[in-house]
C-alpha atoms as a PDB file:
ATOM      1  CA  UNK A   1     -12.182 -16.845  26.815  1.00  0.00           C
ATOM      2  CA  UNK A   2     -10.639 -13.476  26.982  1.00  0.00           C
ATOM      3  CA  UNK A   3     -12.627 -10.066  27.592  1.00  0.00           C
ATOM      4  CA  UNK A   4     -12.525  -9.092  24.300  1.00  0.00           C
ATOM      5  CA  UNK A   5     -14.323 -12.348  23.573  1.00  0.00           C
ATOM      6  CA  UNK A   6     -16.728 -12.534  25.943  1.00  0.00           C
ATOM      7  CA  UNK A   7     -17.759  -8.377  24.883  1.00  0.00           C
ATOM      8  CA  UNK A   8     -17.852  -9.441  21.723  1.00  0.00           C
ATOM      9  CA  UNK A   9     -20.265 -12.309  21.574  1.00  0.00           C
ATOM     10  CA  UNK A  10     -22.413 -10.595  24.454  1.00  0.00           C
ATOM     11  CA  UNK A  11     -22.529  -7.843  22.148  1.00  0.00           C
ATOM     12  CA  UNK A  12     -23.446 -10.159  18.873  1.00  0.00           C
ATOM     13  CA  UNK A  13     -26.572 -11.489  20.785  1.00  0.00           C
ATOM     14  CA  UNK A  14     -27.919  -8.108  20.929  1.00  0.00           C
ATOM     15  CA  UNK A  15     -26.911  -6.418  17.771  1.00  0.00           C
ATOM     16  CA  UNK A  16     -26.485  -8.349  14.584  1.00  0.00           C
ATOM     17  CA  UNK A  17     -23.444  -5.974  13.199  1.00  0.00           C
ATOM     18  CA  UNK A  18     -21.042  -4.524  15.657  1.00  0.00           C
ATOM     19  CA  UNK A  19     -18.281  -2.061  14.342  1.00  0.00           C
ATOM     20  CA  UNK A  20     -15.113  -0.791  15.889  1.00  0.00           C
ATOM     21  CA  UNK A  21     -14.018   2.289  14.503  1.00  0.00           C
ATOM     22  CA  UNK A  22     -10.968   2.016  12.627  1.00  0.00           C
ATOM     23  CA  UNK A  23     -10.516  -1.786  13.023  1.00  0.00           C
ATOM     24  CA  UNK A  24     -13.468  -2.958  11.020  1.00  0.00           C
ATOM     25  CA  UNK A  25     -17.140  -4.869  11.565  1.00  0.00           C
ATOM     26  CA  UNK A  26     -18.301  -8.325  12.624  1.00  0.00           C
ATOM     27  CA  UNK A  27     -21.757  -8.867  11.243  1.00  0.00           C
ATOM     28  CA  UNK A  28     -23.725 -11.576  12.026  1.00  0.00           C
ATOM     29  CA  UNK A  29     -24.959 -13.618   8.242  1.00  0.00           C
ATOM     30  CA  UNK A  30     -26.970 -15.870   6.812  1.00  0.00           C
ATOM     31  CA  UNK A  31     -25.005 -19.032   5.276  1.00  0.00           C
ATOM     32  CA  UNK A  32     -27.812 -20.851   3.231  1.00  0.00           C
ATOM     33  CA  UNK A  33     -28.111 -24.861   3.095  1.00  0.00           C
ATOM     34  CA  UNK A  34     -25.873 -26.780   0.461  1.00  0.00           C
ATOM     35  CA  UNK A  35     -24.451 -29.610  -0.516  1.00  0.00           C
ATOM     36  CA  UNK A  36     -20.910 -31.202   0.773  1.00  0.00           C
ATOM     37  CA  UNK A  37     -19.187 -34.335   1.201  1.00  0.00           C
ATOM     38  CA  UNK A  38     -17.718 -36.399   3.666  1.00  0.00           C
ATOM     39  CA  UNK A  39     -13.680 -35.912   2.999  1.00  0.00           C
ATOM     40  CA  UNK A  40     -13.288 -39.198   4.582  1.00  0.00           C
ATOM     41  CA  UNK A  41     -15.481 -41.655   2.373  1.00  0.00           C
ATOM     42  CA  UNK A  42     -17.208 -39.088  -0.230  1.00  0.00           C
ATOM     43  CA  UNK A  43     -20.447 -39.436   0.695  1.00  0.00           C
ATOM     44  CA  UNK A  44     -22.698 -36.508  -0.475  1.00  0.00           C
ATOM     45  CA  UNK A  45     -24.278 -34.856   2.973  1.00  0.00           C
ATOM     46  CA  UNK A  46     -26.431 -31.871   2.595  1.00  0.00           C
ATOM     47  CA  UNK A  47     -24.957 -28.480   5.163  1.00  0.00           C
ATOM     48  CA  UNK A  48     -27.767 -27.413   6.882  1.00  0.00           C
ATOM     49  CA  UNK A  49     -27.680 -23.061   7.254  1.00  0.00           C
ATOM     50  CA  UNK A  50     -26.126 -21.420   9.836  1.00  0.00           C
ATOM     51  CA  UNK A  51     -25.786 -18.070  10.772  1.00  0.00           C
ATOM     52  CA  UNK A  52     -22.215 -17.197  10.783  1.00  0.00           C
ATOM     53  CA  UNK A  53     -19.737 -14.336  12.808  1.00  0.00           C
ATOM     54  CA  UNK A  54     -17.908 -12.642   9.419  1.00  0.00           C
ATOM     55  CA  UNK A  55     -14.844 -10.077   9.743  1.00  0.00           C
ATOM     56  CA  UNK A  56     -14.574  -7.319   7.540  1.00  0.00           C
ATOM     57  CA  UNK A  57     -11.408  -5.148   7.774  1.00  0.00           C
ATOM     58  CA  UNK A  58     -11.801  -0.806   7.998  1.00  0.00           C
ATOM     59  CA  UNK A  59     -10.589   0.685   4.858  1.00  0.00           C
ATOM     60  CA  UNK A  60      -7.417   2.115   6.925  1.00  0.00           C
ATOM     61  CA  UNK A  61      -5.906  -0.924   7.675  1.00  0.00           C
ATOM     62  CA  UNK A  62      -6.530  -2.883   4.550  1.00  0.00           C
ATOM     63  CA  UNK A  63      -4.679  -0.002   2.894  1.00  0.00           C
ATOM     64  CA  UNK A  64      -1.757   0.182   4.833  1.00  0.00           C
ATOM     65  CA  UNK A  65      -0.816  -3.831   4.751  1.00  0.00           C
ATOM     66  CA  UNK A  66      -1.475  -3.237   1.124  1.00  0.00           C
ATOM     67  CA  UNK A  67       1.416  -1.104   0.555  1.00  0.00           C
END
């Protein structure tokens, strides 16, 4: 894995929301149990919840790709 990585989930284990100023946040949520099937032979399975790593871009740079 690469330093940034590694920081990263170090840093997640600590502190559910980690922000980087002018990049965006990576806070840690709750993904709640559901149903799903198997693509391969359609058999209803149930998801069990998870948390999950979720990226959410700073205002700044969401605006300039916008333009």
């Amino acid at each position: 894995m690469s330093i940034f990585a590694d920081t990263l989930r170090n840093s997640l284990q600590k502190d559910p929301r980690i922000a980087l100023r002018g990049i965006g946040i990576f806070p840690i949520e709750e993904r709640a149990a559901r149903p799903g099937r198997k693509p391969a032979t359609g058999q209803e399975i149930q998801i069990p919840a998870k948390k999950v790593v979720k990226f959410k871009t700073a205002k700044e740079i969401a605006d300039a790709v916008a333009q």
